[in-house]
Every structure is written in C-alpha cells, then in structure tokens.
Protein backbone atom coordinates (compact mmCIF):
# COMPACT_ATOMS: atom_id res chain seq x y z
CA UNK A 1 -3.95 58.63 31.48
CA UNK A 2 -3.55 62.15 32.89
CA UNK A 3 -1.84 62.80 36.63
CA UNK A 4 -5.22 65.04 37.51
CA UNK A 5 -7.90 66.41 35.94
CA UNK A 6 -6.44 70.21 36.32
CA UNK A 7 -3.03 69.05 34.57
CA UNK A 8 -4.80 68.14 31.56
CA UNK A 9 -3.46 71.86 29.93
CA UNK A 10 -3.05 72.34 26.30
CA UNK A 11 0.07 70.81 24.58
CA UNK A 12 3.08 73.22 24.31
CA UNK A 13 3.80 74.24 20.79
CA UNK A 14 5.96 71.77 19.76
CA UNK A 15 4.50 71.73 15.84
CA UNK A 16 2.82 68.82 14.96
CA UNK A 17 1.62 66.47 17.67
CA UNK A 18 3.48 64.19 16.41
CA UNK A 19 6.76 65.20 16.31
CA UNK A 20 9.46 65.43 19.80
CA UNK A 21 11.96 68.15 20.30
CA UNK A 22 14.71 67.51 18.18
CA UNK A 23 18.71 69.22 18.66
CA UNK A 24 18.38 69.44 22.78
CA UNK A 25 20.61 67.83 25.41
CA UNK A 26 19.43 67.32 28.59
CA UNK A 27 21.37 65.71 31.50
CA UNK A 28 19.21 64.50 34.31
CA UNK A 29 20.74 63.32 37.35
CA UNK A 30 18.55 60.01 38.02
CA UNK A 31 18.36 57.62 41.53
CA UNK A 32 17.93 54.30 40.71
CA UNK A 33 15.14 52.80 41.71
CA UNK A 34 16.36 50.33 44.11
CA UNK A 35 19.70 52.08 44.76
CA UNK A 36 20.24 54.45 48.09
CA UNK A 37 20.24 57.78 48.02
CA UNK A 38 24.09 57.48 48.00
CA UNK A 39 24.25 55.80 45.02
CA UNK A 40 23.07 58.19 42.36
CA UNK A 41 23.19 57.81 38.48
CA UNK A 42 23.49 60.31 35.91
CA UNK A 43 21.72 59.55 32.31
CA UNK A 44 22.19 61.37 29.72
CA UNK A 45 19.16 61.79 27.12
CA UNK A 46 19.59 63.84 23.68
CA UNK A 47 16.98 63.75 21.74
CA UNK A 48 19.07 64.73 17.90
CA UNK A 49 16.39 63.97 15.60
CA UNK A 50 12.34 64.44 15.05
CA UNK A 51 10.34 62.02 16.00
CA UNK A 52 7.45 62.44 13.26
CA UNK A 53 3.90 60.06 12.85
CA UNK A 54 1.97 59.41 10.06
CA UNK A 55 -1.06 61.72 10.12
CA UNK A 56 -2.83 60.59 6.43
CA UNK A 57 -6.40 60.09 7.72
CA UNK A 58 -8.16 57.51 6.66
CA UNK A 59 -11.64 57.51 5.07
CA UNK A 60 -14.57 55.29 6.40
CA UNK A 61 -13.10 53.91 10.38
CA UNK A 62 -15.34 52.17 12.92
CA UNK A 63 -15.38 54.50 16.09
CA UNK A 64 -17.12 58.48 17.06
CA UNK A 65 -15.15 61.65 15.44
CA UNK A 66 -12.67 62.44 13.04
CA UNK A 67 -10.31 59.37 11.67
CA UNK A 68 -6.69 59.22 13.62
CA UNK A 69 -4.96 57.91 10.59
CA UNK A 70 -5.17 55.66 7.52
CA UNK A 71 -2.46 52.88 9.34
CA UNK A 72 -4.73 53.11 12.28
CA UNK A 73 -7.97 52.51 10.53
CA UNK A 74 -6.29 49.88 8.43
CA UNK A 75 -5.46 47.53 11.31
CA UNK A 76 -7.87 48.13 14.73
CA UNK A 77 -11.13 47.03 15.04
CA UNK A 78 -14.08 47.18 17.69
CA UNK A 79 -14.05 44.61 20.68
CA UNK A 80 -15.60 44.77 24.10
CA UNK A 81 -18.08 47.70 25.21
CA UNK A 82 -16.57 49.42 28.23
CA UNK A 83 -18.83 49.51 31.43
CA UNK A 84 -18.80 51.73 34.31
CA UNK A 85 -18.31 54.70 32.20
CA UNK A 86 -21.58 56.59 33.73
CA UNK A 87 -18.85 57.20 36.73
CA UNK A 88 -15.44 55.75 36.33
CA UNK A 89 -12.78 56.32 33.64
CA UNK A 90 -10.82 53.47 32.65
CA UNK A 91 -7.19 53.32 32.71
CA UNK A 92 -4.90 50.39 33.05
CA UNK A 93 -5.37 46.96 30.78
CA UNK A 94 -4.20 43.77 31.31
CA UNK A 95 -4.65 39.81 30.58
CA UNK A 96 -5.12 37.18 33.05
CA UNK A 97 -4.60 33.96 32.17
CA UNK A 98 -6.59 30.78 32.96
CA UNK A 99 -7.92 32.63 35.45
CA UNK A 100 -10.57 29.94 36.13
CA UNK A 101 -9.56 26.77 34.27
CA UNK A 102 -9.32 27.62 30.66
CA UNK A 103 -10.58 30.78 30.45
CA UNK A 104 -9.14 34.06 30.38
CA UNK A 105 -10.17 37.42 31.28
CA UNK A 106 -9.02 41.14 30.63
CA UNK A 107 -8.83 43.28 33.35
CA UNK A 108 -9.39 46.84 32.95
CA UNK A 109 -8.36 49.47 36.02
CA UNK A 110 -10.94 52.44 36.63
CA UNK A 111 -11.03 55.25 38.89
CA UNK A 112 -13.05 57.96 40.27
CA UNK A 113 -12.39 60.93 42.44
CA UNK A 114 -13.07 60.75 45.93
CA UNK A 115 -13.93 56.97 46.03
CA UNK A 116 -12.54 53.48 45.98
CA UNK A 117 -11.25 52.45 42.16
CA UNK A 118 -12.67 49.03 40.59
CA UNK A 119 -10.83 46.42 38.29
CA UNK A 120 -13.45 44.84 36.08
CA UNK A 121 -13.22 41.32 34.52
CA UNK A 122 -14.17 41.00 30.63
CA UNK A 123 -13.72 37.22 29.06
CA UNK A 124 -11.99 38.16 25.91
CA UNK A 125 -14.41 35.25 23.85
CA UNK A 126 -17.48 36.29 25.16
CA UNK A 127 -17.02 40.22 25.71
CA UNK A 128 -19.04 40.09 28.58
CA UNK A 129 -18.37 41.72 31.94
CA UNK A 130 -17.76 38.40 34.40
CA UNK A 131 -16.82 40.65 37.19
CA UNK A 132 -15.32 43.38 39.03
CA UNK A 133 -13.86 44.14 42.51
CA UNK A 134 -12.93 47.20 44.24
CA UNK A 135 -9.38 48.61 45.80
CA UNK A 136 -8.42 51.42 47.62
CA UNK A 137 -8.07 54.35 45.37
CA UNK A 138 -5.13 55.08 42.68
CA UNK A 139 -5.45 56.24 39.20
CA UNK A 140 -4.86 52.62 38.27
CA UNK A 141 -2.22 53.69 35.19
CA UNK A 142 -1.31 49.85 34.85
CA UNK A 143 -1.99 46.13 35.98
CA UNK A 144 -0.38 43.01 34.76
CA UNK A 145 -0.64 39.68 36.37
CA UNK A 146 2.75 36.85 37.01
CA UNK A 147 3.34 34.76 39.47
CA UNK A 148 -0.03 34.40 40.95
CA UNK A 149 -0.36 38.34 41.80
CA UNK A 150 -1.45 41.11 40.38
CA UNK A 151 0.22 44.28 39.67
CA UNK A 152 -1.32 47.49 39.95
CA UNK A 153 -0.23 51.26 40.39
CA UNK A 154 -0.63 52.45 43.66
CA UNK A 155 0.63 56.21 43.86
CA UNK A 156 2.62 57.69 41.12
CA UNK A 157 5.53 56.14 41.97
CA UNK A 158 4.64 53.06 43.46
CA UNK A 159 3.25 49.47 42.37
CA UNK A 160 1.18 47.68 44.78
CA UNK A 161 0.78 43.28 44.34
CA UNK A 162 -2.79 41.83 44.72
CA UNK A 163 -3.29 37.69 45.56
CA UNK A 164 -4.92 36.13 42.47
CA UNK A 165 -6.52 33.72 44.87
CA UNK A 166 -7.94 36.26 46.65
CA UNK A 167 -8.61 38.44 43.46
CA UNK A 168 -10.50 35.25 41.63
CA UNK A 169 -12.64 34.45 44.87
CA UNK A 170 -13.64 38.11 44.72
CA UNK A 171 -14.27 38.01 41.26
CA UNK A 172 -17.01 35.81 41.42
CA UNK A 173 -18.82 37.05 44.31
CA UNK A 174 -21.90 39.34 43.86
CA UNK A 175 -21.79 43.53 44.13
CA UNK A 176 -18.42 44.60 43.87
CA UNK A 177 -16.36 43.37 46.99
CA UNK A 178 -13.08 44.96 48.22
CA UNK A 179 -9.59 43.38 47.77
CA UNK A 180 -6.44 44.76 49.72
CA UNK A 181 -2.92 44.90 48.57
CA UNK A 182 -0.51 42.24 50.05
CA UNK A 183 1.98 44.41 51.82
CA UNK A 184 3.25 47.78 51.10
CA UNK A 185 3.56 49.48 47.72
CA UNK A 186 6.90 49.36 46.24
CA UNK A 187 8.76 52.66 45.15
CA UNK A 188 9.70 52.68 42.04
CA UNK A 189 11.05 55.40 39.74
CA UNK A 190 7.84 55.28 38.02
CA UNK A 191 4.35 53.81 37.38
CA UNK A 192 2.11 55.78 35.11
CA UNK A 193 2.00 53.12 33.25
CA UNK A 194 3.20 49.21 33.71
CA UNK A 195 3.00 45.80 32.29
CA UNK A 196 5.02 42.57 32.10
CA UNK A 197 6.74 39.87 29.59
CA UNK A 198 8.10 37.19 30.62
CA UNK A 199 9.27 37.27 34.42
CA UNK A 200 9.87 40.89 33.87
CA UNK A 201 7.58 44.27 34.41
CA UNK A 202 8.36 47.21 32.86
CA UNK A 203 7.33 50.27 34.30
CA UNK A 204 7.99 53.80 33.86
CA UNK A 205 6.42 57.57 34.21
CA UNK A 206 4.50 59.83 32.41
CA UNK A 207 5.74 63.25 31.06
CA UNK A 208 3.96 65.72 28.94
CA UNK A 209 6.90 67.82 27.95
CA UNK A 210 9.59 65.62 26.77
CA UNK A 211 11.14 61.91 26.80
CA UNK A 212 11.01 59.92 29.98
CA UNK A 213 12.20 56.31 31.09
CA UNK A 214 10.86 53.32 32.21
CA UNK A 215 13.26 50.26 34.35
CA UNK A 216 12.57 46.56 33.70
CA UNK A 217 12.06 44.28 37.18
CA UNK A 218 12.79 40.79 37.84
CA UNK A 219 9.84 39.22 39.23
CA UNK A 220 10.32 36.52 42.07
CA UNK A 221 7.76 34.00 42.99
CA UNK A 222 6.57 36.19 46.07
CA UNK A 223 6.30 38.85 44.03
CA UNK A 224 9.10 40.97 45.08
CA UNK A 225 10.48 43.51 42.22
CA UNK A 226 14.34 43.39 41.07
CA UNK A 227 15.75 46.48 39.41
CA UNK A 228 17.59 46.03 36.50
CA UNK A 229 19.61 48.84 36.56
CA UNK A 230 19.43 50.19 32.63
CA UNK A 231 16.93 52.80 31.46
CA UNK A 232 14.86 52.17 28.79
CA UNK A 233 14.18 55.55 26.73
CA UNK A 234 9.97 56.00 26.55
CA UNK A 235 8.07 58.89 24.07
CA UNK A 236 6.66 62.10 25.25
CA UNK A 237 3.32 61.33 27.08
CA UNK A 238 3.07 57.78 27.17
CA UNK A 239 0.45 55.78 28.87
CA UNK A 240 0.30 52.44 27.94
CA UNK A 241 2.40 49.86 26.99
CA UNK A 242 2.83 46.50 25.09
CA UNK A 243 6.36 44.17 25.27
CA UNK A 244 6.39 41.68 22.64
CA UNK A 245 9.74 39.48 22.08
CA UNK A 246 10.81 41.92 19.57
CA UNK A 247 9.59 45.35 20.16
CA UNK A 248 7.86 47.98 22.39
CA UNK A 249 4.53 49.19 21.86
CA UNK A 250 4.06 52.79 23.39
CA UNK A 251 0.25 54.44 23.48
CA UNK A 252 0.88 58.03 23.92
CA UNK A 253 -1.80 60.78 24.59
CA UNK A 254 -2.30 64.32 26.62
CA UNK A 255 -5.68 66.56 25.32
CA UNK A 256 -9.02 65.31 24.93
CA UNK A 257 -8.90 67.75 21.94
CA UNK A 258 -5.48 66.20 20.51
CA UNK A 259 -5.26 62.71 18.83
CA UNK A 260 -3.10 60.08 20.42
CA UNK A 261 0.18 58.49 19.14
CA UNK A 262 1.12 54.80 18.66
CA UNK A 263 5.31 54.37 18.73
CA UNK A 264 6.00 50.49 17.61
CA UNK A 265 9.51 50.67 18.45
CA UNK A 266 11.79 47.43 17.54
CA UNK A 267 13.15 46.61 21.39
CA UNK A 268 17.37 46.62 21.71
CA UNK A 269 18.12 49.76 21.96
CA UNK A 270 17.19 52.62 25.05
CA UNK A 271 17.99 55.25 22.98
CA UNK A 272 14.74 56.30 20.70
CA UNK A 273 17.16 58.78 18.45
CA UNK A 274 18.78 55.19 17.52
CA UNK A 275 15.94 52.46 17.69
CA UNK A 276 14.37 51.93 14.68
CA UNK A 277 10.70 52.37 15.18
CA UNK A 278 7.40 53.77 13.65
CA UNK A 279 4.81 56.14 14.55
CA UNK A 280 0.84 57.04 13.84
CA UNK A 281 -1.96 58.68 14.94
CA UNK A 282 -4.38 56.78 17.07
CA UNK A 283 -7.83 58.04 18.67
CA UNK A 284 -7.85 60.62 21.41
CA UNK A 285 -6.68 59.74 25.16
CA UNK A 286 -5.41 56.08 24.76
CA UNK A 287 -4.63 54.41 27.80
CA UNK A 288 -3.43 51.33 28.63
CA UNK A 289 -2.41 48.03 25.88
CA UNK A 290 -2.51 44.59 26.58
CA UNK A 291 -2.38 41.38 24.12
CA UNK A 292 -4.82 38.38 24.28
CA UNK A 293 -4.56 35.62 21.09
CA UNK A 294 -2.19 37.27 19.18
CA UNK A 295 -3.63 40.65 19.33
CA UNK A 296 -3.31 43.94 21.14
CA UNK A 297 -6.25 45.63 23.33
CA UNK A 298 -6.12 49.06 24.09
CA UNK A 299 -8.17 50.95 26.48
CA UNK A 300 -9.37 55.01 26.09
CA UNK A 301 -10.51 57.25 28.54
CA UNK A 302 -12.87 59.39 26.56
CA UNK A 303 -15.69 57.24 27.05
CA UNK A 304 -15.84 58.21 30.91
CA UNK A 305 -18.62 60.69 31.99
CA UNK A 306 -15.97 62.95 32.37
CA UNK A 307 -14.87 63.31 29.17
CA UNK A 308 -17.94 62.06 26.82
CA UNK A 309 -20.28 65.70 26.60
CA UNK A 310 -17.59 67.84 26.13
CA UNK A 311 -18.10 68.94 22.47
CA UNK A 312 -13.67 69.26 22.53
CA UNK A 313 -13.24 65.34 22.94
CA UNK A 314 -12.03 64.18 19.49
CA UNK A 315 -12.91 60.80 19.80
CA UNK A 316 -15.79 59.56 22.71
CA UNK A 317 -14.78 56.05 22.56
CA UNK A 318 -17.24 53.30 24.43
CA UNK A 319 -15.33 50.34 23.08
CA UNK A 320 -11.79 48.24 23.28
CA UNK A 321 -9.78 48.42 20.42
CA UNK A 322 -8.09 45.39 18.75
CA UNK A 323 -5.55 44.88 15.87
CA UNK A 324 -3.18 42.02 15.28
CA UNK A 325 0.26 42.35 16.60
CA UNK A 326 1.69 41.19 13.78
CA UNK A 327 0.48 43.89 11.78
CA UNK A 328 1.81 46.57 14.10
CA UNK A 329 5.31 44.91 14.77
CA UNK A 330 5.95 44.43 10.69
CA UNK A 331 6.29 48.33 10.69
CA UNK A 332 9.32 48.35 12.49
C-alpha cells in the first residue's frame, strides 16, 4: 500500500532491505487515540538490534520475476485471479463469514484516483468473483468484518463501519451498486492497514523510514471502537496484517523495484527488539493478509494497470497468494 503515487520514492540506504536501523533512540511524544488532547502519552521506541530476513532465493516458484526467497517459495501457492486490475489496484483483504448461509467470501478493497473505490466478493471454494460494490473513495488499506459491519479505512487516520445487511443485499445485485458508511469515520491514530481477531481490531500506520505502532480496539455490538491504551510495536513499511492466537503476521513493502518482507512475529511482547520473531523476503508490493481454512491470503498491488508495464516492477502479480498458517507461525 503506498500513501500516493508521488511518495512511492526510492528506499533510503539503510543496507539490505531487509534489515531496520539498529543503535537509535527515538522518543516520540504520542496522543492516544481516544484520549484528549490534554492527555498526552510519551512512548519510547529504541530500536538496539538489526532486524535482518532471509534473502536465499529459491529456484523454480509459481508467480512473474525473480524468486523472493527459498522460505517463501517453500510455503505460498497460487489462489484466486485478481479482477479489476485493467483500472483499480487492490489493497485491503479480508474474510467474511457465512456471508450467505454457509458460504464465505473474501473481500478485497480497490481504488482508483479520481473515482469511487470498489470492494469485490471472491468465494474462497470456488475462486470466482460473486460480487462487488462501490464506496466513496479511500485507498482502502484494510477491511475486516465483526459484529455484523464491516470495517474499512476511510482517510489515513480514520476507519469507517459498513452494514453487512446492507453490504450482502448489495452484493448480489447487478453492476456495481453504491454502499454508504453508517455514521462518521472514527479517528484513530492510524489505519494504513487494519484487521480483527476476536472482538478486537488492530490497526495502525504506515511508515517508510522507521518502526511505527498500531492500538488494539474493543469492538461493541454497534460497532463502536474501544482503545486499549498499549502500543503495539509494527516493522518499517508495513501494510498488511494477520492476528492469529499466537503471533502477528506483518506484510511489509515500499518500491515496485524492491521485494517485500514477511515479519511472523510470536504476539506478547510490543517491543520488536524483544519479541521473538522471523523474517523473509516475499514478492514485490504486498498488501493486505487475511486467513480463510487455516490459511493466509495475501493481496499485491503490482498487478494494477498502474504498476504492471513498468519494466522496474519486480514481481507483476495477477493472483492471491496462499500458504498454511501453520507453516508460517512454526518459524517463530
């Protein structure tokens, strides 16, 4: 996921891709989220060791360009065909479930300049398209669905709720029909990227020159977000995630030219210099994760019309991705 087109700049020379600032204290004098402008927080976050990934290619792999990495190639596979991508670029990921009876669908968040964005509807069994519906524009970083709504990014730093009532009678209509947002967006410290476990969603923001956070939420029945006042420490870059009972999955990208990064990161601990997790390479500009029957989804971007003739993306990837989580979370 990228902010706007014109941000997507080269990496700063930080070595390998792979590897965060390491020996730098930085002191950051944070709001909370839900707390007045009184009541300001100070967090500290020192990053004292490297953050490296595995970058052994592998040999033969399953999708356009160069390999990403041996552990990458080892575990992902090809799923659903990504449509739309003659003039959206997909984004956010997410799993609905029984969203008509006993079937399920993935819902995948694309936007385009200048225009309305779309979530599309893709039954997981079938990897057909059963759907899609457009909103009022947003770069769509995240969507996630408790409760009976849906939650999508609005603006940067705000999460808007959509009726899944009014999402699945849209859904099945003909053309693409337009769904508003119940209410106003909530502000949130940030929502590049969001998803849920439980009766929790985790969002946080993007930042492609150093270690960010993310804030957990406390999801009511009518859909109102709780802060939970504790900051979760998130990689450099990261667009997607995955919360399993154990860990944190982190997608992490910036550079059509660069390959992405995939942190498994054993949950427990907001301090990355003290979790114990592991990191590899992954295809260019991964998005958003989601998990359906055990495995994870993820979503790129480089399949978009934007992205797909320029001889400087890596990886033009048309496709989902799926591995088991199991064989991510046994890493760390």
């Amino acid at each position: 996921m990228r902010p706007k087109l014109s941000r997507r700049r080269a990496f700063t020379a930080l070595g390998l891709a792979g590897v965060l600032a390491t020996g730098t204290a930085i002191t950051v004098a944070v709001k909370g989220p839900s707390q007045p402008a009184t009541a300001a927080t100070t967090t500290a976050i020192t990053a004292t060791r490297a953050i490296s990934c595995d970058t052994k290619a592998g040999g033969k792999h399953f999708y356009d360009g160069p390999s990403a990495s041996a552990k990458y190639d080892a575990r992902f596979s090809m799923s659903a065909a990504l449509p739309r991508l003659a003039s959206y670029t997909p984004q956010g990921i997410g799993t609905w479930w029984n969203w008509d009876g006993s079937k399920n669908l993935l819902l995948v968040t694309m936007y385009r300049k200048g225009s309305n964005s779309v979530i599309v509807g893709i039954d997981p069994a079938t990897n057909k398209v059963v759907g899609d519906v457009a909103i009022a524009a947003t770069h769509g970083g995240g969507i996630t669905t408790v409760y009976g709504w849906a939650f999508v990014q609005g603006s940067t730093n705000g999460i808007r709720k959509y009726s899944l009532a009014t999402l699945r009678a849209a859904m099945k209509k003909a053309g693409t029909p337009y769904v508003k947002a119940t209410g106003s967006e909530r502000k949130v410290y940030g929502a590049s990227f969001l998803t849920s476990y439980g009766d929790s969603l985790f969002a946080g923001k993007f930042n492609d020159t150093g270690r960010d956070k993310m804030y957990e939420y406390k999801i009511s029945s009518n859909g109102t977000l709780t802060t939970i006042n504790k900051a979760w420490e998130i990689p450099t870059k990261t667009q997607g995630l995955l919360v399993t009972k154990s860990h944190f999955i982190y997608s992490t990208s910036y550079g059509r030219d660069k390959l992405s990064n995939l942190y498994v990161v054993r949950r427990g601990q907001p301090d990355l210099d003290k979790a114990k997790l592991s990191c590899f390479r992954a295809p260019s500009m991964s998005e958003g994760l989601t998990e359906y029957g055990g495995r994870v989804y993820e979503v790129f971007e480089s399949g978009s019309y934007l992205y797909r003739s320029d001889p400087k993306t890596k990886n033009v990837i048309t496709h989902l991705h799926k591995a088991s989580i199991s064989s991510l979370t046994s890493l760390a």
